[in-house]
Protein backbone atom coordinates (compact mmCIF):
# COMPACT_ATOMS: atom_id res chain seq x y z
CA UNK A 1 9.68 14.04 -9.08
CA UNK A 2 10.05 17.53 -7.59
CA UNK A 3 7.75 19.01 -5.51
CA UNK A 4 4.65 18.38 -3.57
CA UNK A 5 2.04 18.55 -5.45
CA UNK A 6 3.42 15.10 -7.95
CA UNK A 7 0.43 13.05 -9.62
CA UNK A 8 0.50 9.59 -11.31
CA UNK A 9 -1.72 8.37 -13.79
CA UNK A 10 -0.74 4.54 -14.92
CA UNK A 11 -3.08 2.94 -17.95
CA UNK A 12 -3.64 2.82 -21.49
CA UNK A 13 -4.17 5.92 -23.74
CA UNK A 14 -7.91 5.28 -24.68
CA UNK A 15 -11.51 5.97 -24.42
CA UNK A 16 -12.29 4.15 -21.48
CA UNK A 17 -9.77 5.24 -19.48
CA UNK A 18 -10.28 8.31 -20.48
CA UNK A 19 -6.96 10.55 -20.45
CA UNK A 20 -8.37 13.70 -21.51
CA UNK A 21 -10.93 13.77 -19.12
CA UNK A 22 -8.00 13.55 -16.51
CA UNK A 23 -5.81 16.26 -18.17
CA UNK A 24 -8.84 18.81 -18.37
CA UNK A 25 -9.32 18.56 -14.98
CA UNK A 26 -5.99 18.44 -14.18
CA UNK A 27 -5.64 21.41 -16.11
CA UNK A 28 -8.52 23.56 -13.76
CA UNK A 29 -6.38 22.39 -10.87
CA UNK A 30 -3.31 23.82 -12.41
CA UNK A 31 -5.18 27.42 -12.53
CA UNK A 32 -4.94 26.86 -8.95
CA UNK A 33 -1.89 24.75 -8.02
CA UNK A 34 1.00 26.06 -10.92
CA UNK A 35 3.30 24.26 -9.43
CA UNK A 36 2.13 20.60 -9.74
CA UNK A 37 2.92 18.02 -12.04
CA UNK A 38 0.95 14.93 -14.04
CA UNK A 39 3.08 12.12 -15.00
CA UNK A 40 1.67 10.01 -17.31
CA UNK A 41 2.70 6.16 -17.72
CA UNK A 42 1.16 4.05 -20.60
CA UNK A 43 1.76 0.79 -22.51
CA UNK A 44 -1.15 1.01 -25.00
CA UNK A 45 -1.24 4.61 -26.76
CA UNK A 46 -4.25 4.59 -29.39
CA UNK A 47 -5.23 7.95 -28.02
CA UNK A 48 -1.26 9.62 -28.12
CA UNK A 49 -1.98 11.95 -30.87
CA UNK A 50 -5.11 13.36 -29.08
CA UNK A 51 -3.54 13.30 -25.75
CA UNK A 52 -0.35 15.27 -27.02
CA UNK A 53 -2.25 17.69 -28.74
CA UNK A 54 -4.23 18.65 -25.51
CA UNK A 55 -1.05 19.27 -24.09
CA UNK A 56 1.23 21.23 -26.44
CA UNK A 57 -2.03 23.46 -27.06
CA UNK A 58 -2.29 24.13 -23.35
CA UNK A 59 -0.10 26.59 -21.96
CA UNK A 60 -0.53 25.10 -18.48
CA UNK A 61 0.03 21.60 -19.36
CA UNK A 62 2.14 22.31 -21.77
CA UNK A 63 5.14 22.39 -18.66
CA UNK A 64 3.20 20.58 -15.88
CA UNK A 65 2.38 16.77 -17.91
CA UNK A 66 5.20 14.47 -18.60
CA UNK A 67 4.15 11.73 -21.21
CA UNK A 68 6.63 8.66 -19.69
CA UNK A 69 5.12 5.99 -22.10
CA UNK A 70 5.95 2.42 -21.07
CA UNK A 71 7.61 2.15 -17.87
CA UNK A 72 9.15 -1.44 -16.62
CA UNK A 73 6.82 -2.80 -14.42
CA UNK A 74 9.27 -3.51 -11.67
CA UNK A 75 10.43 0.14 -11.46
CA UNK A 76 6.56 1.05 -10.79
CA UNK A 77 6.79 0.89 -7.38
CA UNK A 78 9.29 3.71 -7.41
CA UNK A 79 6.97 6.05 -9.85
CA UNK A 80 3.75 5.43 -7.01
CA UNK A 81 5.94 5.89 -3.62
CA UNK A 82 7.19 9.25 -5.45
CA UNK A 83 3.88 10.52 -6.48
CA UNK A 84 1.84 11.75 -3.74
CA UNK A 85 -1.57 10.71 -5.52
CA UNK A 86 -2.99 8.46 -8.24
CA UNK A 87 -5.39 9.40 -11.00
CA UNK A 88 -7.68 6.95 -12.47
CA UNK A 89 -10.35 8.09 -15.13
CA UNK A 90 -11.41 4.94 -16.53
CA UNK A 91 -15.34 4.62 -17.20
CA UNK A 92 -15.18 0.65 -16.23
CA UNK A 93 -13.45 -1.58 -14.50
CA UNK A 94 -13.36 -4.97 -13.75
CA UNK A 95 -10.58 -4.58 -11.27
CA UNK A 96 -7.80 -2.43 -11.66
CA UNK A 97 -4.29 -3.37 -10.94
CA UNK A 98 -2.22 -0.18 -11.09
CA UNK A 99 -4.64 1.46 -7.95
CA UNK A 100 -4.07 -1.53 -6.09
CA UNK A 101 -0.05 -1.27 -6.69
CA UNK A 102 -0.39 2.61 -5.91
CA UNK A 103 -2.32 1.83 -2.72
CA UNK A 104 -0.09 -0.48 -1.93
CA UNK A 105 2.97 2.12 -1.71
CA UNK A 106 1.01 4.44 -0.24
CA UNK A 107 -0.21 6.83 -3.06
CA UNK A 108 -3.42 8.17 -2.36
CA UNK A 109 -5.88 7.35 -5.02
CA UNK A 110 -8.25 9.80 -6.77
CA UNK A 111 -10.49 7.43 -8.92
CA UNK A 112 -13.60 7.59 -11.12
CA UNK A 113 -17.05 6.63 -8.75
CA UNK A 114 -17.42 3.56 -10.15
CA UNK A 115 -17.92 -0.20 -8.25
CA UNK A 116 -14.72 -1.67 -8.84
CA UNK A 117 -12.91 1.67 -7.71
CA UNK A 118 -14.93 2.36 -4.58
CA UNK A 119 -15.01 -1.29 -3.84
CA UNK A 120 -10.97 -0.58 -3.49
CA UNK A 121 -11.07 3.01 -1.89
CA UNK A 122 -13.68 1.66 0.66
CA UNK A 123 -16.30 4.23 -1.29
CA UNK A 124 -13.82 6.81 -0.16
CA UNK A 125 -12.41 6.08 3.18
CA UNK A 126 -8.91 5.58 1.85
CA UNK A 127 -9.45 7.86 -1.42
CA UNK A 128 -11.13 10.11 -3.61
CA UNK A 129 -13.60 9.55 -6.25
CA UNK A 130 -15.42 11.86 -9.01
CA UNK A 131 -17.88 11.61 -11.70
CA UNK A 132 -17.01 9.21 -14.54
CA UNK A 133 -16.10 11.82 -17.67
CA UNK A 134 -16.32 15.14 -15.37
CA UNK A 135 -13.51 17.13 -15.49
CA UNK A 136 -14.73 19.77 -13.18
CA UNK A 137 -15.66 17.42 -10.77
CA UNK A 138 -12.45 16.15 -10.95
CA UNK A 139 -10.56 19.13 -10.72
CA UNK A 140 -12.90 19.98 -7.24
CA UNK A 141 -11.54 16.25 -5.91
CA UNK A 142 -7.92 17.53 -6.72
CA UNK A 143 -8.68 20.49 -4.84
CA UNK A 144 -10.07 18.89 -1.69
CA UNK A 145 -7.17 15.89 -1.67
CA UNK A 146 -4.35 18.61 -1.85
CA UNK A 147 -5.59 20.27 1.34
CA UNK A 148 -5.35 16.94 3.20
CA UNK A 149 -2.37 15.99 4.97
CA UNK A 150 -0.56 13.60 2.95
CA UNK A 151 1.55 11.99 5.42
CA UNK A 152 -1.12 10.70 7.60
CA UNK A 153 -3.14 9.92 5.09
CA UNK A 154 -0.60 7.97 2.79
CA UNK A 155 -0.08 5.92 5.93
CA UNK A 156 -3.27 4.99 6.59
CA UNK A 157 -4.13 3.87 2.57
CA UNK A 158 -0.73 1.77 2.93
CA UNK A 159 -1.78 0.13 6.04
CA UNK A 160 -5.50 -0.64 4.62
CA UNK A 161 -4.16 -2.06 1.75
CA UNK A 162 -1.89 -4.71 3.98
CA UNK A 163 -4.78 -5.27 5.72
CA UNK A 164 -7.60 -5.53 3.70
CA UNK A 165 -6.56 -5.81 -0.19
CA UNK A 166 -3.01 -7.63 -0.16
CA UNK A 167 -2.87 -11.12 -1.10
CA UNK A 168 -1.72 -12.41 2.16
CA UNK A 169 -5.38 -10.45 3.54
CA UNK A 170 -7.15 -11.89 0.74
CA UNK A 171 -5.85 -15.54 1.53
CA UNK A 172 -6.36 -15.15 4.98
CA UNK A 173 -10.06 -14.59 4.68
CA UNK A 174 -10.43 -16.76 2.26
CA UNK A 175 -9.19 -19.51 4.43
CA UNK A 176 -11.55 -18.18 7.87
CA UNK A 177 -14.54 -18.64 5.14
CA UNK A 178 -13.49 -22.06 3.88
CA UNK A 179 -13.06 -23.04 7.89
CA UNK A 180 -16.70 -21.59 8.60
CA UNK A 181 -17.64 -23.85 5.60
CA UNK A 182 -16.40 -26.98 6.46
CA UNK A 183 -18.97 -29.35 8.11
CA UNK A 184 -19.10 -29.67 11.53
């Protein structure tokens, strides 16, 4: 990845994560910011036909998106420590892996405003979040994150996650609970 303005989107190609969504925002920002770039990782592609017409008809993302398709998962890590932010569109979420990996290198996450996701970002402390399914809202949260200064930022999303949302944080609390538990 070249550049500074380098963003990663890692999921499947379909509804609920909602790729075109991303890429039509994404787009708005590139009317802005020609010089950025959207690479796209995916294992699952029911929506690849619909997704690479978007792109070939769009003169903007036409050179700016980079379809990378499945990408071995221990080479992630590389993909989210080179991208300066993550993109998440999905609709739902249970839980979602590939934000906590991002956070966990230090990619600044720019996520959909829904539980699971601002559970993670703590409701936008340590990322961004838009409107499930609006693009320009979206593209306005691209705006804002690019003005921030990465750096510091990145830092302090890395650091929460250690803290906070690693598994050696997770077990750790878990075990001050089960203490507090235990009868006296």
């Amino acid at each position: 990845m070249k550049g500074e303005h380098n963003f990663l989107w890692v999921g499947r190609l379909n509804q609920n994560k909602d790729p075109i969504t991303v890429l039509t925002g994404f787009e708005k920002y590139l009317a802005i910011h020609p010089e950025a770039h959207l690479y796209m990782i995916f294992q699952e592609a029911d929506l690849l036909e619909t997704v690479t017409i978007k792109i070939k008809e769009s003169p903007l993302l036409r050179d700016a998106v980079f379809l990378k398709g499945a990408v071995e998962y221990k080479k992630l890590p590389e993909w989210y420590s080179a991208a300066g932010f993550f993109i998440s569109g999905s609709h739902r979420e249970g839980g979602s892996f590939s934000l906590l990996e991002a956070m966990a290198c230090g990619c600044i996450p720019i996520v959909t405003a829904i539980p699971a996701s601002l559970k993670s970002i703590d409701n936008g402390k340590y990322g961004f979040s838009f409107e499930p399914g609006n693009s320009d809202d979206l593209a306005q949260k691209l705006l804002t994150a690019s003005k921030i200064s990465k750096k510091d930022f990145s830092a302090a999303i890395e650091m929460y996650f250690k803290e906070k949302l690693s598994s050696k944080a997770i077990a750790d609390r878990l075990y001050e609970i089960l203490k507090e538990l235990q009868p006296k």
